[in-house]
PDB file of N, CA and C in Angstrom:
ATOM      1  N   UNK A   1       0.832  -1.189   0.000  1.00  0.00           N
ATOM      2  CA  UNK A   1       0.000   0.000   0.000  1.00  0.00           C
ATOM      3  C   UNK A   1       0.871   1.245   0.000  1.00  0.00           C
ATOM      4  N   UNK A   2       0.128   2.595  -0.434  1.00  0.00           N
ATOM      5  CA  UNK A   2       0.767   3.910  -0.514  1.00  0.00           C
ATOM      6  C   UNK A   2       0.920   4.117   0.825  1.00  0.00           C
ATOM      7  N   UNK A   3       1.516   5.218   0.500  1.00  0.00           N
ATOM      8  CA  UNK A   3       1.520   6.270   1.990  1.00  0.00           C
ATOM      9  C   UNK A   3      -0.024   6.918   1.940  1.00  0.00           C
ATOM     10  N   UNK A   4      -0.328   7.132   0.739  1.00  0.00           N
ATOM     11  CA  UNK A   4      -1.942   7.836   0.351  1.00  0.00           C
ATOM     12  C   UNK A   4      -2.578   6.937   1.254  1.00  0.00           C
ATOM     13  N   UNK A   5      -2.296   5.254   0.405  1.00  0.00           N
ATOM     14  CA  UNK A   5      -3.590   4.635   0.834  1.00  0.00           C
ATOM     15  C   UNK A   5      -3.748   4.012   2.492  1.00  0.00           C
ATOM     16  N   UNK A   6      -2.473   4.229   3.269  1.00  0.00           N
ATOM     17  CA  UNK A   6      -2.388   3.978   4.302  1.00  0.00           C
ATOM     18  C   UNK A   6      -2.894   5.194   5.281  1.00  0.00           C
ATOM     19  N   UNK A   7      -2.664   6.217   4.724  1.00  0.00           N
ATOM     20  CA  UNK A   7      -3.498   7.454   5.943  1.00  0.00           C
ATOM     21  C   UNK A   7      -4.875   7.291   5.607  1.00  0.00           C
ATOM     22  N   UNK A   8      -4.878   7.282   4.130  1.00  0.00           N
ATOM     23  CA  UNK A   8      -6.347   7.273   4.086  1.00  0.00           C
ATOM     24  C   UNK A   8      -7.494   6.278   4.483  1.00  0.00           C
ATOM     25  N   UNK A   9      -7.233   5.635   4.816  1.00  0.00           N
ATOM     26  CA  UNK A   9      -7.611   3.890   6.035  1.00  0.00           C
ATOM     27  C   UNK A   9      -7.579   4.370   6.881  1.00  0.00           C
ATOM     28  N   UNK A  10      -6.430   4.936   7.666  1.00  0.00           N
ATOM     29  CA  UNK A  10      -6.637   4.826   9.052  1.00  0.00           C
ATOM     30  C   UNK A  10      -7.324   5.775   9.238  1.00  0.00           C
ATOM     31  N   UNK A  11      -7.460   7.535   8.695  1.00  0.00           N
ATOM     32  CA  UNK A  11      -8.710   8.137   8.931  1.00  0.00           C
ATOM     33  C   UNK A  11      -9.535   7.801   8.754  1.00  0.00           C
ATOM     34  N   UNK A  12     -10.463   6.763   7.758  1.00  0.00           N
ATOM     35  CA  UNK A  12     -11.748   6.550   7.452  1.00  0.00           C
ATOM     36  C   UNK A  12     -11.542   5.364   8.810  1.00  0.00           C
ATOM     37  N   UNK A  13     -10.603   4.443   9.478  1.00  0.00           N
ATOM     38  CA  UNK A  13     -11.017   3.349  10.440  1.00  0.00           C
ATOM     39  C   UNK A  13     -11.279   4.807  12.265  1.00  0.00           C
ATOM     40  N   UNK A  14     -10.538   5.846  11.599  1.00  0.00           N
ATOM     41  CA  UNK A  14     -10.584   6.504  13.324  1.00  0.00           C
ATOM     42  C   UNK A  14     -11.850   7.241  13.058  1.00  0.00           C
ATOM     43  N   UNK A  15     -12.411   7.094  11.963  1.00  0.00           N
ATOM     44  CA  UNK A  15     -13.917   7.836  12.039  1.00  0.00           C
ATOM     45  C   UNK A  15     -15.202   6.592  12.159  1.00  0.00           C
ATOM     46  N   UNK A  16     -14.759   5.538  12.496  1.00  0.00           N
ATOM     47  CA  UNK A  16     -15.543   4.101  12.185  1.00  0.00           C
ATOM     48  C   UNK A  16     -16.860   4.931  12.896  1.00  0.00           C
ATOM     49  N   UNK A  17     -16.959   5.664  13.831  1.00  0.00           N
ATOM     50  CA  UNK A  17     -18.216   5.925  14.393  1.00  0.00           C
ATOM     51  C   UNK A  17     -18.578   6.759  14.877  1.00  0.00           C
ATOM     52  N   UNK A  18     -18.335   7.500  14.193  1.00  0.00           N
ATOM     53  CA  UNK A  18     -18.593   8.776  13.917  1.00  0.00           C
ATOM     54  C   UNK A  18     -19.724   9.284  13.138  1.00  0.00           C
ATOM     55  N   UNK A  19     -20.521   9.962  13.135  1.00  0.00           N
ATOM     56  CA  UNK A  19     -22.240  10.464  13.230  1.00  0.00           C
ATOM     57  C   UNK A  19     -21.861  11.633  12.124  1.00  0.00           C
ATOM     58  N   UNK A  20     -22.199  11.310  10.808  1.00  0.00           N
ATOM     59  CA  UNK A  20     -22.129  12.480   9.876  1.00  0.00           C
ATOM     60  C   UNK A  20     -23.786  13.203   9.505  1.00  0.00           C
ATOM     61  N   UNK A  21     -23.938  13.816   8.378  1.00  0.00           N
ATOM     62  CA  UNK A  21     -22.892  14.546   8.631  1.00  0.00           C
ATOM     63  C   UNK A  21     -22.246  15.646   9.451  1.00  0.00           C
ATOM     64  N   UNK A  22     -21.144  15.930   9.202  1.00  0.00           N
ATOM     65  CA  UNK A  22     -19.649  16.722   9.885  1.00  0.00           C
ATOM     66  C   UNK A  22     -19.585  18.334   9.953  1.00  0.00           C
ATOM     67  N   UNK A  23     -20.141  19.203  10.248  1.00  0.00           N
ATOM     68  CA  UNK A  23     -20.787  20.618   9.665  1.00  0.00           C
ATOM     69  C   UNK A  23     -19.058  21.360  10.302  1.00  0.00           C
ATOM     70  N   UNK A  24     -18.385  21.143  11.285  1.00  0.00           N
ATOM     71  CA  UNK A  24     -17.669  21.890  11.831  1.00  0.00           C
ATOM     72  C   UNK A  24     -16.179  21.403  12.122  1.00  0.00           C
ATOM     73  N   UNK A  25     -15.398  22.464  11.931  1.00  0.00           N
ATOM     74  CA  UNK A  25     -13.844  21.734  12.520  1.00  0.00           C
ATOM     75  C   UNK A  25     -13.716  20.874  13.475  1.00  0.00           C
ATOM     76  N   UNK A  26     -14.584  21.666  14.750  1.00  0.00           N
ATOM     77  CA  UNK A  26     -14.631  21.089  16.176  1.00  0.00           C
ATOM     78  C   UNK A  26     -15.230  19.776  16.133  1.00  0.00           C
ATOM     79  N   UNK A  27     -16.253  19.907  15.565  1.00  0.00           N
ATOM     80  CA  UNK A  27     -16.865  18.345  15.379  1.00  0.00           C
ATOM     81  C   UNK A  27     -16.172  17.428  14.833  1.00  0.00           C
ATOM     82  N   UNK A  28     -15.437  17.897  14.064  1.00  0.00           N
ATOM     83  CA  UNK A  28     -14.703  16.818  13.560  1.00  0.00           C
ATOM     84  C   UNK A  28     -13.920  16.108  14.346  1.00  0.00           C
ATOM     85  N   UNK A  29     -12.781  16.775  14.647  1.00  0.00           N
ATOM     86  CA  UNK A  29     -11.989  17.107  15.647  1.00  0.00           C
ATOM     87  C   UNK A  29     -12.238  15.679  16.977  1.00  0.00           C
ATOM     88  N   UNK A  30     -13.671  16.349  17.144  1.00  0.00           N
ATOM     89  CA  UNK A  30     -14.231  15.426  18.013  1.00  0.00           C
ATOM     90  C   UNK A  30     -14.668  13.886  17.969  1.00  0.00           C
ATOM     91  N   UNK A  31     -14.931  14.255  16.458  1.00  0.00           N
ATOM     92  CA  UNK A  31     -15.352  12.474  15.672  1.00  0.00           C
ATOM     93  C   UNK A  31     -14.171  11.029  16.350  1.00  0.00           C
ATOM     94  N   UNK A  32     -12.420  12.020  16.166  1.00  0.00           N
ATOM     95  CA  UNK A  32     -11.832  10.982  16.418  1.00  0.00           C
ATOM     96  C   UNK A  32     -11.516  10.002  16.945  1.00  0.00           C
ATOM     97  N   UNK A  33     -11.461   9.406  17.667  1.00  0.00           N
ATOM     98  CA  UNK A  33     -11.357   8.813  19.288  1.00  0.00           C
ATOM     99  C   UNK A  33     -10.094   9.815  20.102  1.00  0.00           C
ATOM    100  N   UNK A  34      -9.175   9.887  20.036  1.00  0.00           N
ATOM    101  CA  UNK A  34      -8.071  10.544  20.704  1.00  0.00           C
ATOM    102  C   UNK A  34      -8.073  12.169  20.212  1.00  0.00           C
ATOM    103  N   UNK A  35      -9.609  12.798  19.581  1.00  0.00           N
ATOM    104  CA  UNK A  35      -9.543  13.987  19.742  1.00  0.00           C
ATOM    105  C   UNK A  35      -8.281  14.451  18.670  1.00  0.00           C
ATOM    106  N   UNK A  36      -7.488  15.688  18.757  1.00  0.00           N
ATOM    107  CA  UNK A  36      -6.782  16.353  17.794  1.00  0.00           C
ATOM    108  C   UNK A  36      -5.248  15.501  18.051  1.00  0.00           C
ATOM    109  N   UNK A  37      -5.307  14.906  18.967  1.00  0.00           N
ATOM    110  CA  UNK A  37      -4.312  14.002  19.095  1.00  0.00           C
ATOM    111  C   UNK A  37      -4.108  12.237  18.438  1.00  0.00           C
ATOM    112  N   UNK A  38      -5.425  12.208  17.881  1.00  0.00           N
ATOM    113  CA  UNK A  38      -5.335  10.942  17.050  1.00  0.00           C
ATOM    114  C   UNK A  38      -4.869  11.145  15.961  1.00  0.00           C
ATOM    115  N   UNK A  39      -3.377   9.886  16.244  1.00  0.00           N
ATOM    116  CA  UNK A  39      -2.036  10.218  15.138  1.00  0.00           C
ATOM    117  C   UNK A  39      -2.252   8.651  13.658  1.00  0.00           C
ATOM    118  N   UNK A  40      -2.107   9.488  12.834  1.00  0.00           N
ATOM    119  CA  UNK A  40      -2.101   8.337  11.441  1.00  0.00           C
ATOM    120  C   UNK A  40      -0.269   8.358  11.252  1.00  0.00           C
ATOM    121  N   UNK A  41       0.173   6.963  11.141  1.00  0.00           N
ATOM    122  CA  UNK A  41       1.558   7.036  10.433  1.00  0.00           C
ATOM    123  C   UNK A  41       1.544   6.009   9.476  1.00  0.00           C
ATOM    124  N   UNK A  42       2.668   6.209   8.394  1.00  0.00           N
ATOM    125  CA  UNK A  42       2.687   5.669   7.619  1.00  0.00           C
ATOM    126  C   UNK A  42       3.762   5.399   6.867  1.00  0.00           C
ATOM    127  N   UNK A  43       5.333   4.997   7.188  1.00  0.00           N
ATOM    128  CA  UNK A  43       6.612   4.917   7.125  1.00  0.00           C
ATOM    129  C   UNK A  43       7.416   5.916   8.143  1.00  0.00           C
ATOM    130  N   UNK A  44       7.704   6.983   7.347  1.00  0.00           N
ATOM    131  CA  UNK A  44       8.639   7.929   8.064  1.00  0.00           C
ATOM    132  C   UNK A  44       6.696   8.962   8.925  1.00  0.00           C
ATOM    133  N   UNK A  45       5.944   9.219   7.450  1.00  0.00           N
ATOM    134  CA  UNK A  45       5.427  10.121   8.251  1.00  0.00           C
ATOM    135  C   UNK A  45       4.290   9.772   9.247  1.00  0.00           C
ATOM    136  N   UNK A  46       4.716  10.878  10.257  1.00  0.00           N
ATOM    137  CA  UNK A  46       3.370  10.763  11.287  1.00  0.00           C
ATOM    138  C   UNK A  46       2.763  12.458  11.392  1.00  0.00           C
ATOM    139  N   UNK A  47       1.006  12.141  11.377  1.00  0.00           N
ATOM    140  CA  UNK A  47       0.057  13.367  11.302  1.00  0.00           C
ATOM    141  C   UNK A  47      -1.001  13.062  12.079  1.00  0.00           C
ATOM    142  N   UNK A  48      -1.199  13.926  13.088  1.00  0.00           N
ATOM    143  CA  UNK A  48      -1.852  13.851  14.143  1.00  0.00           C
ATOM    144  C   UNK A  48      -3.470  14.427  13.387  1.00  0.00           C
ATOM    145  N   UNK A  49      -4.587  14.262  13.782  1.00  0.00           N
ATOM    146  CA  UNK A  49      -6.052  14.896  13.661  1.00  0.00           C
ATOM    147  C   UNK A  49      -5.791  16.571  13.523  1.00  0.00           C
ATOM    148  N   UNK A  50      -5.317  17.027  14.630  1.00  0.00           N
ATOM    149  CA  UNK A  50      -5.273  18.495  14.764  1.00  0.00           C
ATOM    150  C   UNK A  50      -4.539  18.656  13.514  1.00  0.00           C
ATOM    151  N   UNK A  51      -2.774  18.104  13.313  1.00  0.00           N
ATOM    152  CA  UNK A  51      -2.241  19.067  12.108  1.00  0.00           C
ATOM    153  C   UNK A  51      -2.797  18.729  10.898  1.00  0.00           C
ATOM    154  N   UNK A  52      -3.622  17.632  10.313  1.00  0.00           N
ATOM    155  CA  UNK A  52      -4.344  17.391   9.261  1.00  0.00           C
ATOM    156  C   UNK A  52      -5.676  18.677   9.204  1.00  0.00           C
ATOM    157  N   UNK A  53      -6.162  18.213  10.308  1.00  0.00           N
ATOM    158  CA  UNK A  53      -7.245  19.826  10.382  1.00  0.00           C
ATOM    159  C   UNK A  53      -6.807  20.683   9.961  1.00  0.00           C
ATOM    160  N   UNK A  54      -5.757  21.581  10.070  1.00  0.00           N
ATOM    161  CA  UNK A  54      -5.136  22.553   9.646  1.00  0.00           C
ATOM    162  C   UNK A  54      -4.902  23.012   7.971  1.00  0.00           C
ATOM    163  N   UNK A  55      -5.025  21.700   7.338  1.00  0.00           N
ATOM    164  CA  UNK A  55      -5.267  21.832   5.886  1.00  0.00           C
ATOM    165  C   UNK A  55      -7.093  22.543   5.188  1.00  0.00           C
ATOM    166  N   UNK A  56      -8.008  21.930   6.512  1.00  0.00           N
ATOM    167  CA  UNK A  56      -9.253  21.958   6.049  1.00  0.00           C
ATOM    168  C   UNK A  56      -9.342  23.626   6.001  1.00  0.00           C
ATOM    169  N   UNK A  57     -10.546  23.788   5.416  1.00  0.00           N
ATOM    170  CA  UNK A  57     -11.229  25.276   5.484  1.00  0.00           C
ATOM    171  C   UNK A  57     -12.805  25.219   5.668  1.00  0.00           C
ATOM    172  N   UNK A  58     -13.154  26.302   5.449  1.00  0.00           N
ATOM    173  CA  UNK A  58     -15.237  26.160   5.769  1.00  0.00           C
ATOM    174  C   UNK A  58     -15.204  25.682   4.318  1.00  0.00           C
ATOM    175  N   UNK A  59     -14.836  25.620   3.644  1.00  0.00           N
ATOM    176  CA  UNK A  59     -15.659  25.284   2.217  1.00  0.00           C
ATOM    177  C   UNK A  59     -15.666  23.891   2.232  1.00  0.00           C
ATOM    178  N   UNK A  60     -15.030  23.526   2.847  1.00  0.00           N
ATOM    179  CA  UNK A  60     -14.745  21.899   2.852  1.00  0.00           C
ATOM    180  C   UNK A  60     -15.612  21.176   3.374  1.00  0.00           C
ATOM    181  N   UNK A  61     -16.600  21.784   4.495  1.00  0.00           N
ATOM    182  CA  UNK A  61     -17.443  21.292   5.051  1.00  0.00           C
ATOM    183  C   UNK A  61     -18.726  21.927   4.716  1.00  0.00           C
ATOM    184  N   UNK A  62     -20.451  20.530   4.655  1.00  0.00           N
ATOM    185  CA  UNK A  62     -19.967  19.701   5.660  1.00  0.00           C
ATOM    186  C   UNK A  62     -19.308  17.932   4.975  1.00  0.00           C
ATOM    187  N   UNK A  63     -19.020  17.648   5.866  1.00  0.00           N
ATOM    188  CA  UNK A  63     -18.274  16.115   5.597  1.00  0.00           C
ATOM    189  C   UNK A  63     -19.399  15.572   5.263  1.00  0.00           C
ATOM    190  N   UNK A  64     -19.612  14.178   4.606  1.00  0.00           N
ATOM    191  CA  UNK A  64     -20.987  13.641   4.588  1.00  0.00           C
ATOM    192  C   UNK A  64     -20.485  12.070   5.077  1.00  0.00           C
ATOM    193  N   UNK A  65     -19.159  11.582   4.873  1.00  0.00           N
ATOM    194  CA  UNK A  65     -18.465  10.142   5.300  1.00  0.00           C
ATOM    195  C   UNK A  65     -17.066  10.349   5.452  1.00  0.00           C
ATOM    196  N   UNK A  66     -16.785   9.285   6.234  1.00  0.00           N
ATOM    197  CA  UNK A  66     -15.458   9.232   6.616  1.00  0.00           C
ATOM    198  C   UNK A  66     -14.546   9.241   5.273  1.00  0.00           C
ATOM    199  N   UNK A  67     -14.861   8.805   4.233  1.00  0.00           N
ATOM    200  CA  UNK A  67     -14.196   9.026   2.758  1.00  0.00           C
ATOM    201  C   UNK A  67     -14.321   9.932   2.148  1.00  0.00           C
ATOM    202  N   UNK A  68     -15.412  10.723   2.532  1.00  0.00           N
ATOM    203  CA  UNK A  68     -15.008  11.586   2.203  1.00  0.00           C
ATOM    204  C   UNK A  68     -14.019  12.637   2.668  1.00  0.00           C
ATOM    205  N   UNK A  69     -14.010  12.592   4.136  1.00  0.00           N
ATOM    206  CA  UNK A  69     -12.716  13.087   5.232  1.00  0.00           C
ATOM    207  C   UNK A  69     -11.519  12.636   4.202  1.00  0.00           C
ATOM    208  N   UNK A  70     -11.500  11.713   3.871  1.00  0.00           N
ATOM    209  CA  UNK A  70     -10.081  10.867   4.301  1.00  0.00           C
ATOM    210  C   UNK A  70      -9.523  11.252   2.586  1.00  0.00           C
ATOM    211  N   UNK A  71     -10.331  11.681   2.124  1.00  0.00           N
ATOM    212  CA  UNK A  71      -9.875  11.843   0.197  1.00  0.00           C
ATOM    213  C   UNK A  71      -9.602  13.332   0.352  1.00  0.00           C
ATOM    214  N   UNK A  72     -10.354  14.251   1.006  1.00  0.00           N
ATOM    215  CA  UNK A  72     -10.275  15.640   0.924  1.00  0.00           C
ATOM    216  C   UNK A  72      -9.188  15.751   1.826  1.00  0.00           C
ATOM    217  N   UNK A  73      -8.440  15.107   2.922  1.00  0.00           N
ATOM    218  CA  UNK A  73      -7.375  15.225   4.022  1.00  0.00           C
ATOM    219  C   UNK A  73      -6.098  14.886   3.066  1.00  0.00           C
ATOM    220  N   UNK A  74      -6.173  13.462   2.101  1.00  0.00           N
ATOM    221  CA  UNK A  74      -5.306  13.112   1.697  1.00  0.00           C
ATOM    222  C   UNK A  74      -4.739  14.451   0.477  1.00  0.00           C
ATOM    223  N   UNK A  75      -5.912  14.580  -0.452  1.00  0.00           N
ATOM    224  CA  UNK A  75      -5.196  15.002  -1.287  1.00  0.00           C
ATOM    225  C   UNK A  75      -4.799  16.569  -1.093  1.00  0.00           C
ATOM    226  N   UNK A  76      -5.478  17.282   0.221  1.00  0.00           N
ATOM    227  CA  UNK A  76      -4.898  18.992   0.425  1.00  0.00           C
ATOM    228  C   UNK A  76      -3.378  18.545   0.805  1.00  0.00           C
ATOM    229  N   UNK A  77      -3.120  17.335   1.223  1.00  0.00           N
ATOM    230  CA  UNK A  77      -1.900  16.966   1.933  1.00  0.00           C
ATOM    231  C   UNK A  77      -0.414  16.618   0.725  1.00  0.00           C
ATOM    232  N   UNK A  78      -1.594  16.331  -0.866  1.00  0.00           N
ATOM    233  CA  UNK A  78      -0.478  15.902  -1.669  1.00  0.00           C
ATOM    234  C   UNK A  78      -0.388  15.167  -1.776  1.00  0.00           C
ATOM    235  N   UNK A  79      -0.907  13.715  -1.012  1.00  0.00           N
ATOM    236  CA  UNK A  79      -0.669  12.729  -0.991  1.00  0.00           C
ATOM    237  C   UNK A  79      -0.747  11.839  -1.949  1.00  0.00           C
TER     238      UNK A  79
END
């Protein structure tokens, strides 16, 4: 697997239950289990909830699924 396709799993598995849709940063934020501190790694890199947030904006929301999180996280990221 990528580095893409490996963050992008583990955000869509840390949103497994999570209640969309997602209207707000904070909510999101909150979706995770470990909060802005739930970390995705994936070789060298590691990205916590909070510094991935930091890519989002209001236009981005609202979320409607965890794939969709996890495609709009991956690719502001480049991935």
């Amino acid at each position: 697997m990528s580095v893409r396709e490996i963050i992008k799993s583990q955000i869509i598995a840390g949103l497994a239950n999570a209640t969309f849709p997602i209207a707000t940063p904070g909510d999101l934020l909150n979706a995770f289990p470990n909060g802005a501190d739930t970390t995705c790694k994936a070789g060298d890199l590691e990205v916590t909830a909070g510094q991935a947030g930091k890519l989002l904006s209001a236009d981005d929301f609202p979320f409607t699924s965890s794939e969709h999180v996890a495609e709009t996280i991956v690719t502001k990221a480049g991935l």
